[in-house]
N, C-alpha and C. Protein backbone atom coordinates (compact mmCIF):
# COMPACT_ATOMS: atom_id res chain seq x y z
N UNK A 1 0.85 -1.18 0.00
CA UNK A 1 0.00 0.00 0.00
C UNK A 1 0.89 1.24 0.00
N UNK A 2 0.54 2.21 -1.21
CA UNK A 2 1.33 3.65 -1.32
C UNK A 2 1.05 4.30 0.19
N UNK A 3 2.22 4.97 0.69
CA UNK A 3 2.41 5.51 1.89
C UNK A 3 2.07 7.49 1.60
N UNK A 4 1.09 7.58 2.17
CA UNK A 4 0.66 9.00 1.38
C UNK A 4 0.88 10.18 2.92
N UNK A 5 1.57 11.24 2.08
CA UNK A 5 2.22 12.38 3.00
C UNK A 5 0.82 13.18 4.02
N UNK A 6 -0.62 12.52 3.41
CA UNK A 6 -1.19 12.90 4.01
C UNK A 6 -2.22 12.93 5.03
N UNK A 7 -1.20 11.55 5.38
CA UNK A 7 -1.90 11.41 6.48
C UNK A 7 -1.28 11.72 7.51
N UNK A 8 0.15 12.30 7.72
CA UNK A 8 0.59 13.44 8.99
C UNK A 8 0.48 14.79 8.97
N UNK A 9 -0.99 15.28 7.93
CA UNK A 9 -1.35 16.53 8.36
C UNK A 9 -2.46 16.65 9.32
N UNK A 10 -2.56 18.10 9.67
CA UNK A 10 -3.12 17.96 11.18
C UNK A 10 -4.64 18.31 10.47
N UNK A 11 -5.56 18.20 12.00
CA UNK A 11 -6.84 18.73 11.47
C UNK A 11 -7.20 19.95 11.07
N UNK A 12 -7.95 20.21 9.70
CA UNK A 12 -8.44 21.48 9.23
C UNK A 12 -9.20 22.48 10.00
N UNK A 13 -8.60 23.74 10.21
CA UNK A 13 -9.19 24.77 10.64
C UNK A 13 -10.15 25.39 9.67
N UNK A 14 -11.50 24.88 9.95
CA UNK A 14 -12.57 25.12 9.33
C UNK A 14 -12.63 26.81 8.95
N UNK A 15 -12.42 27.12 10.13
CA UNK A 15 -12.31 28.65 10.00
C UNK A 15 -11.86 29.75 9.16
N UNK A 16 -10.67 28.38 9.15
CA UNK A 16 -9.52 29.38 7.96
C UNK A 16 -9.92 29.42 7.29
N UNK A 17 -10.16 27.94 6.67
CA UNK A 17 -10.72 27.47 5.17
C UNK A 17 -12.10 28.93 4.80
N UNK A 18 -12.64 28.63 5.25
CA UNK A 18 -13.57 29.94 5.00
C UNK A 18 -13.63 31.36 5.03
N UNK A 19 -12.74 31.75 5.72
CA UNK A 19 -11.81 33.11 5.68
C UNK A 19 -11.09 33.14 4.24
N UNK A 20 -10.42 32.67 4.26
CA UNK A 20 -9.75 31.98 2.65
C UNK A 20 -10.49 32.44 1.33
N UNK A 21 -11.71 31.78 1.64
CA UNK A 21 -12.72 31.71 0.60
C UNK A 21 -12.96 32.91 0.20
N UNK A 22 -12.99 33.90 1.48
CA UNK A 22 -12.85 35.45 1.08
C UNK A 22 -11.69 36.00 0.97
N UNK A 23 -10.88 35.51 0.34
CA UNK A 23 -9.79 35.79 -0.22
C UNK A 23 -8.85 37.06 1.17
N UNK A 24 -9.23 36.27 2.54
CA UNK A 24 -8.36 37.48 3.65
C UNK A 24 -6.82 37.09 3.55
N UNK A 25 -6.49 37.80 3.51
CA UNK A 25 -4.80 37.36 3.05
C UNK A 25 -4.39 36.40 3.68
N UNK A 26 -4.48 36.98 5.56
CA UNK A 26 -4.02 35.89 6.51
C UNK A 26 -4.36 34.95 6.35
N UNK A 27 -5.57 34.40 5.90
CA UNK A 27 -6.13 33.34 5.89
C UNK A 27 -5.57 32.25 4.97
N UNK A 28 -5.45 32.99 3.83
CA UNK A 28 -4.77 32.11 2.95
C UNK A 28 -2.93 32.00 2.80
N UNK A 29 -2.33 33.27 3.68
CA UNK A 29 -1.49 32.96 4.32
C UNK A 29 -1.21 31.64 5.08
N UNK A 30 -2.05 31.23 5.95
CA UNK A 30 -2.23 30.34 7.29
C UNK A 30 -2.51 29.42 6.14
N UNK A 31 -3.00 29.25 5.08
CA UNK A 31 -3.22 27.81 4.48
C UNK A 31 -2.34 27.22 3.80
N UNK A 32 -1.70 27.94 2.80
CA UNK A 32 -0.52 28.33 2.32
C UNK A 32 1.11 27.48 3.43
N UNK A 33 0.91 28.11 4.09
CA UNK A 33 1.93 27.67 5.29
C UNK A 33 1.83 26.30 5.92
N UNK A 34 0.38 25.88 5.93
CA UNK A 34 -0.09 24.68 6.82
C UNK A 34 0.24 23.75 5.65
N UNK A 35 -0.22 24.01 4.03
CA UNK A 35 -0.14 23.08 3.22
C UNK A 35 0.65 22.58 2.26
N UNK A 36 1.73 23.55 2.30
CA UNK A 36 2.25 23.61 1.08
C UNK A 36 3.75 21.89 1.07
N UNK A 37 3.69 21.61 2.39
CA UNK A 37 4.66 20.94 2.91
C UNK A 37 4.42 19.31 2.53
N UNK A 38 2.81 19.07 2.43
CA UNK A 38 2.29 18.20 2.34
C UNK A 38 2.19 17.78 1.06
N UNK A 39 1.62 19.28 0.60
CA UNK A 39 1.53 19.21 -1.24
C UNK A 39 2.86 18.91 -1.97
N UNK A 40 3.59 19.56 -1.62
CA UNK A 40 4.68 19.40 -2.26
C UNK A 40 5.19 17.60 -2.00
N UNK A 41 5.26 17.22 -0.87
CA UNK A 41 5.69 15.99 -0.85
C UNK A 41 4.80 14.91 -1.69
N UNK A 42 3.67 15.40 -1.68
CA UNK A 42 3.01 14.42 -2.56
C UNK A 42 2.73 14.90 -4.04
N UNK A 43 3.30 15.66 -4.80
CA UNK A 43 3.45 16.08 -5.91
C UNK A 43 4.33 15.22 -6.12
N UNK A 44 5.80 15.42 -5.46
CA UNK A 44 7.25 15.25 -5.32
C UNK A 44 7.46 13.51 -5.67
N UNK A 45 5.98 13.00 -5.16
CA UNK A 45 5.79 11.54 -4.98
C UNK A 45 5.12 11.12 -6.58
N UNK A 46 4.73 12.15 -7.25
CA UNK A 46 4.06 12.01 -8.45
C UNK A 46 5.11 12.41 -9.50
N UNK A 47 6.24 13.05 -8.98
CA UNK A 47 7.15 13.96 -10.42
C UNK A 47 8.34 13.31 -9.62
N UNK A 48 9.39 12.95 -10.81
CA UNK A 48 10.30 12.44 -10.14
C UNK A 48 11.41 13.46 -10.31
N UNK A 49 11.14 14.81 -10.96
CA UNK A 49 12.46 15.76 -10.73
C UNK A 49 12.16 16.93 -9.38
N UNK A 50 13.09 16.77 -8.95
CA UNK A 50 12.67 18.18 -7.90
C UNK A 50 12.28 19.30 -8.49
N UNK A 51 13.09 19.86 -9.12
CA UNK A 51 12.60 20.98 -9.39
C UNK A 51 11.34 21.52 -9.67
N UNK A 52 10.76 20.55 -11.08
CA UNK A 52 9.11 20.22 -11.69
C UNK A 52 8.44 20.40 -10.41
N UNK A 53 9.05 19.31 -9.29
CA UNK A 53 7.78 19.18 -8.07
C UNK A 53 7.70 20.65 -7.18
N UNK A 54 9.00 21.56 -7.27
CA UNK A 54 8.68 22.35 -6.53
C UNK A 54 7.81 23.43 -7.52
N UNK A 55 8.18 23.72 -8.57
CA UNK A 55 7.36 24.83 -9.74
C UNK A 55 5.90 23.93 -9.76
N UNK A 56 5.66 22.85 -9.64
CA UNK A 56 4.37 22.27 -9.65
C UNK A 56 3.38 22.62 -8.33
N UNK A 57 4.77 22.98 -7.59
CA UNK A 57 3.63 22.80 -6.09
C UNK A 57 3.36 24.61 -5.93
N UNK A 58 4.22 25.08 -6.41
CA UNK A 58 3.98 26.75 -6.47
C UNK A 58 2.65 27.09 -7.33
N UNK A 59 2.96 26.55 -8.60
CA UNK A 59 1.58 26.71 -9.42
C UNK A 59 0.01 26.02 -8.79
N UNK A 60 0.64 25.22 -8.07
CA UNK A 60 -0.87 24.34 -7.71
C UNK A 60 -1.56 25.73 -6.65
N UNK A 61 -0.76 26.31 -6.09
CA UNK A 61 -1.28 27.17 -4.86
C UNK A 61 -2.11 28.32 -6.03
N UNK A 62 -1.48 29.14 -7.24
CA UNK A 62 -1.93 29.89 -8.02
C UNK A 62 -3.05 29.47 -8.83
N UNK A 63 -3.18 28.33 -9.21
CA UNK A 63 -4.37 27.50 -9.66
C UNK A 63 -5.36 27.58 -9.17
N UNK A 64 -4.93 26.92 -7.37
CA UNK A 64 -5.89 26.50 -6.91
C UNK A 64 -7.01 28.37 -6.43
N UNK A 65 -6.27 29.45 -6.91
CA UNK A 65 -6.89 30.73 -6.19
C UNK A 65 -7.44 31.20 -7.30
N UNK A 66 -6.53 31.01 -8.92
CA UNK A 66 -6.96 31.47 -10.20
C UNK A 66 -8.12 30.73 -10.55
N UNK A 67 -8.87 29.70 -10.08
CA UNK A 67 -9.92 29.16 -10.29
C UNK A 67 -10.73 29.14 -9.55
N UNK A 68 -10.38 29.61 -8.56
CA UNK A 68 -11.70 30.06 -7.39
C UNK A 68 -12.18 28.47 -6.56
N UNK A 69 -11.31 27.98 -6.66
CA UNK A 69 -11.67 26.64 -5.80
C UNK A 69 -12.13 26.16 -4.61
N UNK A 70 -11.71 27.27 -3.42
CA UNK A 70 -11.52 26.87 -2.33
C UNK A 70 -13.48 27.49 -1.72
N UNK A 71 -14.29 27.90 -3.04
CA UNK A 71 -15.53 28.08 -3.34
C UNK A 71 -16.21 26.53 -2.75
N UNK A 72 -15.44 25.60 -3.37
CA UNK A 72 -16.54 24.39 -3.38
C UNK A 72 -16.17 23.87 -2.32
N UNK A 73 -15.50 23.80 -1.38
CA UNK A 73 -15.21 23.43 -0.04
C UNK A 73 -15.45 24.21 0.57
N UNK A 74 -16.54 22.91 1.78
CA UNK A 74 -16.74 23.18 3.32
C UNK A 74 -17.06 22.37 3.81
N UNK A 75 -17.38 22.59 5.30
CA UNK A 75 -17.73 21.52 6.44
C UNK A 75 -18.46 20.70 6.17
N UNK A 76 -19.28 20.62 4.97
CA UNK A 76 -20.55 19.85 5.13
C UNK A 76 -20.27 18.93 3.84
N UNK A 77 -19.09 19.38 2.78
CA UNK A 77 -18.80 18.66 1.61
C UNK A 77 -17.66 17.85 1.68
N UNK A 78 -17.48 16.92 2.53
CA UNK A 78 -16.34 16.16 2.87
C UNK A 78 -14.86 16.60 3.67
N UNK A 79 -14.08 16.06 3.62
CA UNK A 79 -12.64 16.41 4.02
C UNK A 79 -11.67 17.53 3.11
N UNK A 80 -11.27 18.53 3.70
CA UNK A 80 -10.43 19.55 3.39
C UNK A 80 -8.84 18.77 2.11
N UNK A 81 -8.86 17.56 3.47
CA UNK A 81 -7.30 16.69 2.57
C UNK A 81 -8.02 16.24 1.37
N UNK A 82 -8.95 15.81 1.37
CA UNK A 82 -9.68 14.71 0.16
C UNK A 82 -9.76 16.12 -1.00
N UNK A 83 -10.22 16.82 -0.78
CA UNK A 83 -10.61 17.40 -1.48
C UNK A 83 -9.09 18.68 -2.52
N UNK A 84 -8.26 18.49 -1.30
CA UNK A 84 -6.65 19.15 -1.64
C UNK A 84 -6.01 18.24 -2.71
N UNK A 85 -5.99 16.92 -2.48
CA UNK A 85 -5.97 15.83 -2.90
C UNK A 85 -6.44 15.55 -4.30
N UNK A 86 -7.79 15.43 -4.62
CA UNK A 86 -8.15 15.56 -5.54
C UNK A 86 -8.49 17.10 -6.56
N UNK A 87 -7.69 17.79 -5.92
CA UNK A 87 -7.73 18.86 -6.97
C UNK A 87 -6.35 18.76 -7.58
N UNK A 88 -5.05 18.25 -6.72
CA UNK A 88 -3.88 18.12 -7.02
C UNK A 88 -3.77 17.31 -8.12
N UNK A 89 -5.01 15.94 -7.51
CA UNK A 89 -4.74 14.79 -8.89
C UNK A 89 -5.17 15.70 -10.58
N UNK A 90 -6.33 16.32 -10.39
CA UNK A 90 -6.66 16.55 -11.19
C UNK A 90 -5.40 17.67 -12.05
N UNK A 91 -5.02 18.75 -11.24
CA UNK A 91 -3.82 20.01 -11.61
C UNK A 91 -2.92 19.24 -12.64
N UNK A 92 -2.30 17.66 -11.97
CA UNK A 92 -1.14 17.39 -12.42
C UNK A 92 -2.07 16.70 -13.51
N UNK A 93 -2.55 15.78 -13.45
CA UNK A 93 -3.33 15.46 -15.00
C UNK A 93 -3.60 16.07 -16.11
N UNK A 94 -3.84 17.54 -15.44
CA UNK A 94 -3.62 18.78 -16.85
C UNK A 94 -2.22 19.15 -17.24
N UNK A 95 -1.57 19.45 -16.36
CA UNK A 95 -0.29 19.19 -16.56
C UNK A 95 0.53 18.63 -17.70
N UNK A 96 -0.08 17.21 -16.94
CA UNK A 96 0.59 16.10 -18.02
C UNK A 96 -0.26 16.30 -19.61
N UNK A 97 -1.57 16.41 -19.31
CA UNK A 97 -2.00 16.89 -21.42
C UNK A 97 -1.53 17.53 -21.72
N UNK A 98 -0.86 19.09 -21.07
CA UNK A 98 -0.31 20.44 -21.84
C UNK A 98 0.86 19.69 -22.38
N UNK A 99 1.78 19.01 -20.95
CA UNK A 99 2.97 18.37 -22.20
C UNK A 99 3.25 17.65 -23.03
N UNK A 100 1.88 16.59 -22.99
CA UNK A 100 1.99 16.18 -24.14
C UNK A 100 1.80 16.86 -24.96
N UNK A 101 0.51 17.52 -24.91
CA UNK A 101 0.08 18.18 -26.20
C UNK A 101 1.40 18.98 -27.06
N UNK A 102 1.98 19.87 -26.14
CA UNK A 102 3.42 20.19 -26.49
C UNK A 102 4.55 19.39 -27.24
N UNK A 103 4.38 17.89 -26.67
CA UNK A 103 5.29 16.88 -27.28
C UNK A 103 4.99 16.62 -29.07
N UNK A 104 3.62 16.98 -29.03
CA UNK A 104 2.80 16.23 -30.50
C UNK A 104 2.72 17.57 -30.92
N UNK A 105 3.69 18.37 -31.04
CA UNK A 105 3.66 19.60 -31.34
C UNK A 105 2.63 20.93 -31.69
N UNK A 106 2.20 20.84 -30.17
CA UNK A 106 1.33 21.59 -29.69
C UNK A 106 2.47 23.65 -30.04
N UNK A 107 3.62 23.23 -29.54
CA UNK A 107 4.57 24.40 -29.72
C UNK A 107 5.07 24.50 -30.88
N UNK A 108 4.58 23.92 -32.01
CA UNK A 108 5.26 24.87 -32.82
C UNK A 108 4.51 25.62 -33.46
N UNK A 109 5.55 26.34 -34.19
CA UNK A 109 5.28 27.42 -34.83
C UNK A 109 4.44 26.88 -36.26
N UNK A 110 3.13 27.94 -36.00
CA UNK A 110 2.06 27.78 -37.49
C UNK A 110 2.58 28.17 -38.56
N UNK A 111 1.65 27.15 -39.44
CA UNK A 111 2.11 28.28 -40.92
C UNK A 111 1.34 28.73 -41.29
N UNK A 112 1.46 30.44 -41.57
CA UNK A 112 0.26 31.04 -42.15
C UNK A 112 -0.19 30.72 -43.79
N UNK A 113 -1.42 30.23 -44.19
CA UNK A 113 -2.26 29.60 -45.20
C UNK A 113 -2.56 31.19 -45.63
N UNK A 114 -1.98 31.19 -47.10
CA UNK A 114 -2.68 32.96 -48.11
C UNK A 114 -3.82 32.30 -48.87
N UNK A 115 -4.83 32.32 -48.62
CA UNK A 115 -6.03 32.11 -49.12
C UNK A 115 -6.06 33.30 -50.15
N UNK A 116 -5.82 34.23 -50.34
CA UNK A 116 -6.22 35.02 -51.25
C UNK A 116 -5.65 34.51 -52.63
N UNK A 117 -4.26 34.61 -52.59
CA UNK A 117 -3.50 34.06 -53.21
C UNK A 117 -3.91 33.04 -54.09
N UNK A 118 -4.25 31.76 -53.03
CA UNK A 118 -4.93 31.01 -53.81
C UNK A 118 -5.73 31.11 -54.78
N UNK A 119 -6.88 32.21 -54.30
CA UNK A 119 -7.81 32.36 -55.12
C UNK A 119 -7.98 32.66 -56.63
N UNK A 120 -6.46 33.62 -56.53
CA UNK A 120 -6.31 34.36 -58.07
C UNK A 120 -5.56 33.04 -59.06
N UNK A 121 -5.25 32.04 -58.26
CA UNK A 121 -4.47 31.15 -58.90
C UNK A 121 -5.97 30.00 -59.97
N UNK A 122 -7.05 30.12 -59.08
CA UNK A 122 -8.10 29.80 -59.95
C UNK A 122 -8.43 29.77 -60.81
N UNK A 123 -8.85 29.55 -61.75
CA UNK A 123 -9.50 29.81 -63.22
C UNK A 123 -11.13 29.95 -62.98
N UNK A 124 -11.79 30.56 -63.23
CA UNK A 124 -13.34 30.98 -63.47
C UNK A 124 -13.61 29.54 -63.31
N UNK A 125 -13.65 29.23 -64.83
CA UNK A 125 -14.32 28.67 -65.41
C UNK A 125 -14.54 26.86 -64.95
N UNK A 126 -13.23 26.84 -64.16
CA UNK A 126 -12.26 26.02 -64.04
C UNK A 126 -12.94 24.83 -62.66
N UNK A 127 -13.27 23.54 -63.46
CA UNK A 127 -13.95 22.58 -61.90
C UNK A 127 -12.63 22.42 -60.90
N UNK A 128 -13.35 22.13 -59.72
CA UNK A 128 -12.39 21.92 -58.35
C UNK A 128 -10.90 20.95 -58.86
N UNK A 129 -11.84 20.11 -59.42
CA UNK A 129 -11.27 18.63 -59.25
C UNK A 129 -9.75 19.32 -60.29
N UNK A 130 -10.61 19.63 -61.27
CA UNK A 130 -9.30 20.11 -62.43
C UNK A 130 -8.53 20.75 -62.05
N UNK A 131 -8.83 22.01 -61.12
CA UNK A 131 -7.82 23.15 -60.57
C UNK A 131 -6.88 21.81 -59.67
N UNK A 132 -7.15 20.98 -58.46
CA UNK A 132 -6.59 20.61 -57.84
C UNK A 132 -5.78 19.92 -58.64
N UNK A 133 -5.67 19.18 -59.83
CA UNK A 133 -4.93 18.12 -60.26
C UNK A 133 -3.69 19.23 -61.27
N UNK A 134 -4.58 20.04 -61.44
CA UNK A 134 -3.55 21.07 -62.32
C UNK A 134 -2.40 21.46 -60.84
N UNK A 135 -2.81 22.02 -60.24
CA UNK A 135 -1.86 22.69 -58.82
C UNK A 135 -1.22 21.46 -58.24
């Protein structure tokens, strides 16, 4: 059985969590601080370069605020970890499509298509099929 970093975090301060939600600095200060130790080790447990795991665990904190997340958590919708947890699984799963997508050359550079161009290369009169076999 995988040995998961999170089960030596302590219990959630409900409080915070919801302070948070209103974006009070301290609050998400105090979450920030409480979590980032945990996250990171279990990123760290998912990426096998350090570095990735630490830029992964920085972005997960910007994610998790640029998407307004900490919206769908509270006391009454399960566990704070479960729910840290499965937003992480999900972060790094996107992750992993951007680089692929990147790998299958998502980054390169387009080529711009002159449609106009084309056009004058047409003949009036001229069927598809014929222009294409002529070009």
């Amino acid at each position: 059985m995988e040995k998961t970093p999170f089960a030596a975090w302590e219990s959630t301060l409900w409080s915070t969590v919801l302070r948070a939600r209103e974006r009070s600095a301290e609050a998400l200060e105090t979450l920030a601080r409480r979590y980032w130790k945990p996250l990171y080790s279990y990123i760290r447990s998912k990426v096998q370069d350090r570095a990735s795991a630490q830029d992964l665990t920085q972005d997960f904190f910007v994610y998790l605020l640029e998407k307004d997340l900490l919206q769908r958590v509270g006391p009454t919708r399960g566990s704070f970890r479960g729910f840290l947890r499965a937003v992480a699984d999900r972060f790094l799963s996107d992750q992993r499509d951007r680089e692929r997508a990147v790998k299958r050359g998502g980054g390169r550079e387009r080529v711009s298509l002159d449609f106009a161009e084309a056009d004058t290369d047409f003949a009036e009169n001229e069927s598809p099929e014929r222009a294409f076999e002529r070009a």
